[in-house]
C-alpha atoms as a PDB file:
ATOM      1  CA  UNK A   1       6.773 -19.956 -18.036  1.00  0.00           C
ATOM      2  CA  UNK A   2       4.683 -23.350 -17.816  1.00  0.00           C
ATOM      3  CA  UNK A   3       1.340 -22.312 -19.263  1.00  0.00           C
ATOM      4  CA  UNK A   4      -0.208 -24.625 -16.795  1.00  0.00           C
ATOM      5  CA  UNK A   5       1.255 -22.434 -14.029  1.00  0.00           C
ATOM      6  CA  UNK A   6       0.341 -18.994 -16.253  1.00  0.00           C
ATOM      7  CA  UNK A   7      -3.083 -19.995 -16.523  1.00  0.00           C
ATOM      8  CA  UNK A   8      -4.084 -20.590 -12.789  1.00  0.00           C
ATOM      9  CA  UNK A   9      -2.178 -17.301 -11.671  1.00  0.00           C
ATOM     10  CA  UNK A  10      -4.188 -15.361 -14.549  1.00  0.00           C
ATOM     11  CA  UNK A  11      -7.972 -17.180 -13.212  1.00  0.00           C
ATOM     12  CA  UNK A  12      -6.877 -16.355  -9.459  1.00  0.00           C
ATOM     13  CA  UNK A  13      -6.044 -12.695 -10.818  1.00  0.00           C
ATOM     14  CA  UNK A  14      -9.631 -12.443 -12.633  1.00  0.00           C
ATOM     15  CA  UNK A  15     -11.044 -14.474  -9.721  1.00  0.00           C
ATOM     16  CA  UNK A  16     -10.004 -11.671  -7.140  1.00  0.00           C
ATOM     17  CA  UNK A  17     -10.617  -8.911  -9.047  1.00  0.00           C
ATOM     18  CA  UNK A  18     -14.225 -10.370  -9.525  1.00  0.00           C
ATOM     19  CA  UNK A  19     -14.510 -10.829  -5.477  1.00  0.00           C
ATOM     20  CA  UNK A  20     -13.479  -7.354  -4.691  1.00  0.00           C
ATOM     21  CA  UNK A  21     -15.810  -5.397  -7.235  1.00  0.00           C
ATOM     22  CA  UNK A  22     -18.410  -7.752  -5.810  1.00  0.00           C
ATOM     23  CA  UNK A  23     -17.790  -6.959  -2.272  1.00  0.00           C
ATOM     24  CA  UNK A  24     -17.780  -2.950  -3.357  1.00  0.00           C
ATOM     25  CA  UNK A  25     -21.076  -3.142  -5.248  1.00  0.00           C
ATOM     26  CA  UNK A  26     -22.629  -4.635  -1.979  1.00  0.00           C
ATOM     27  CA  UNK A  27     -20.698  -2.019   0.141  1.00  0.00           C
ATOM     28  CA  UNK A  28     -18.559  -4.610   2.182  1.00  0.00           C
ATOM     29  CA  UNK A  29     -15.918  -2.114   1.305  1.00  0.00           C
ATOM     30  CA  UNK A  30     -16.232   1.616   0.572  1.00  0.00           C
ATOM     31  CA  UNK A  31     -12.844   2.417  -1.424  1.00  0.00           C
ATOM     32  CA  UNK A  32     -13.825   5.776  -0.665  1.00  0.00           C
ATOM     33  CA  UNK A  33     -14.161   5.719   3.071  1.00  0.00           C
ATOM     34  CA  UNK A  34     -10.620   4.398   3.259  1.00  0.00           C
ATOM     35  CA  UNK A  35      -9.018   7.841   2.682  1.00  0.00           C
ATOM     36  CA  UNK A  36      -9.680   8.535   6.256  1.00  0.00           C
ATOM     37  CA  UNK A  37      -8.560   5.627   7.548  1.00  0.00           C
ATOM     38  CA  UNK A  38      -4.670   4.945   8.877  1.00  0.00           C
ATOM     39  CA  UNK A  39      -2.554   2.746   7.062  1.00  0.00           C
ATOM     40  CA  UNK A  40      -3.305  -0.188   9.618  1.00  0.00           C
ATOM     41  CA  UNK A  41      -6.866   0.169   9.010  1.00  0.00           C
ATOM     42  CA  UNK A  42      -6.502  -0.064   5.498  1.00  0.00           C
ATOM     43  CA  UNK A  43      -4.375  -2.910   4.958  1.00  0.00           C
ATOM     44  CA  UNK A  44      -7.439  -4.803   7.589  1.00  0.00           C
ATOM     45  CA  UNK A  45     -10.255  -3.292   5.449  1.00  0.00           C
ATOM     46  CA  UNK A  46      -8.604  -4.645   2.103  1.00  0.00           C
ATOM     47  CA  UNK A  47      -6.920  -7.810   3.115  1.00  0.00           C
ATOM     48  CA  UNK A  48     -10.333  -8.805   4.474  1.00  0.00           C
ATOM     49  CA  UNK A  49     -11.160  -9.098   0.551  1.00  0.00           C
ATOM     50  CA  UNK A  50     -10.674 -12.579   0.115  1.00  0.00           C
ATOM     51  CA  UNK A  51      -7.546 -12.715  -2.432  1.00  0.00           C
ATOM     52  CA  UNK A  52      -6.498  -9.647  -1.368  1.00  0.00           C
ATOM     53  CA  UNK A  53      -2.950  -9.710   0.253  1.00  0.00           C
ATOM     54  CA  UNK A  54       0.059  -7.765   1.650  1.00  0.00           C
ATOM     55  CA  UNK A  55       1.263  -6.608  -1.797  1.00  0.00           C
ATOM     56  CA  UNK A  56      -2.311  -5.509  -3.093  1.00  0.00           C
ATOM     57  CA  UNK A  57      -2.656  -3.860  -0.160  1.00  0.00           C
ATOM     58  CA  UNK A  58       1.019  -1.822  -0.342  1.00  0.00           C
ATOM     59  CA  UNK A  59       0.677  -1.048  -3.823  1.00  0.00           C
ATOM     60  CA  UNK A  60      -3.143   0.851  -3.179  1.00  0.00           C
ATOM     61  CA  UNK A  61      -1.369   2.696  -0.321  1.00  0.00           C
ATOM     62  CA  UNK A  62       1.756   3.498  -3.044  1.00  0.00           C
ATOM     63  CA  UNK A  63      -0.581   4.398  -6.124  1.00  0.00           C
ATOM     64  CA  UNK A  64      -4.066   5.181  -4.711  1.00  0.00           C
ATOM     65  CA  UNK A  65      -3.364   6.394  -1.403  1.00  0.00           C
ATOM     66  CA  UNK A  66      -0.209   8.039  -1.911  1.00  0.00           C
ATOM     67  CA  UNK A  67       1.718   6.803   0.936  1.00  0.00           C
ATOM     68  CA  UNK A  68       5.343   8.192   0.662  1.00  0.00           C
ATOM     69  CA  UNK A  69       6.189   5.880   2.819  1.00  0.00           C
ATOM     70  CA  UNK A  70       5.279   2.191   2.019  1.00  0.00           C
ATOM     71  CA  UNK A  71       7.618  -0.032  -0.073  1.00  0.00           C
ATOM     72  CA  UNK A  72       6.408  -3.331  -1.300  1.00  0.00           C
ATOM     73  CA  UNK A  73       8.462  -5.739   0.124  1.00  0.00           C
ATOM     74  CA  UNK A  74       7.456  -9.161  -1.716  1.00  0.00           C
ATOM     75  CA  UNK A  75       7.741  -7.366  -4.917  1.00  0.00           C
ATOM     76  CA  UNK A  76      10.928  -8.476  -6.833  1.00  0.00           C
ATOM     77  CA  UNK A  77      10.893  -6.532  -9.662  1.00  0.00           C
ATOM     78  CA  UNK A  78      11.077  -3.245  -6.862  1.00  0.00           C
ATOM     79  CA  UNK A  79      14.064  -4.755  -4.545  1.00  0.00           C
ATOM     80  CA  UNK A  80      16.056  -5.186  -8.014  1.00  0.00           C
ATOM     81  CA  UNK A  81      15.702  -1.733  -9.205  1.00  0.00           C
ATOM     82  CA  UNK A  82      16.916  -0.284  -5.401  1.00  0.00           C
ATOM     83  CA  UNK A  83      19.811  -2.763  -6.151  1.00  0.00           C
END
């Protein structure tokens, strides 16, 4: 993998991960409060974190939420193990 390439995907990583803790210290978003919320509601509350996309917001509703339901469909490594 071009390290170039590695690097910038790593700092956007960090750099979202920094933007979302920051927007739930200063209760933009209440990970809490989104247990009671449907599944559409919940992918608008967390795709509203900027960096926060489609697949962030499928795998919280697969591992956090618990959706039985939800399948991550931009996720390669997932579509080659139903293969």
């Amino acid at each position: 993998m071009n390290t170039k390439y590695s690097n910038y995907k790593t700092f956007k990583l960090i750099s979202s991960l920094n933007i979302a803790a920051t927007d739930s210290i200063n209760h933009k978003i209440i990970l809490t409060d989104l247990k009671n919320l449907t599944v559409e509601e919940i992918r608008f509350e967390l795709t509203s974190v900027k960096g926060t996309g489609k697949w962030t917001t499928d795998v919280y509703l697969i591992f956090c939420s618990q959706h039985p339901d939800i399948f991550p469909e931009g996720d390669i490594a997932a579509m080659k193990k139903c293969l």
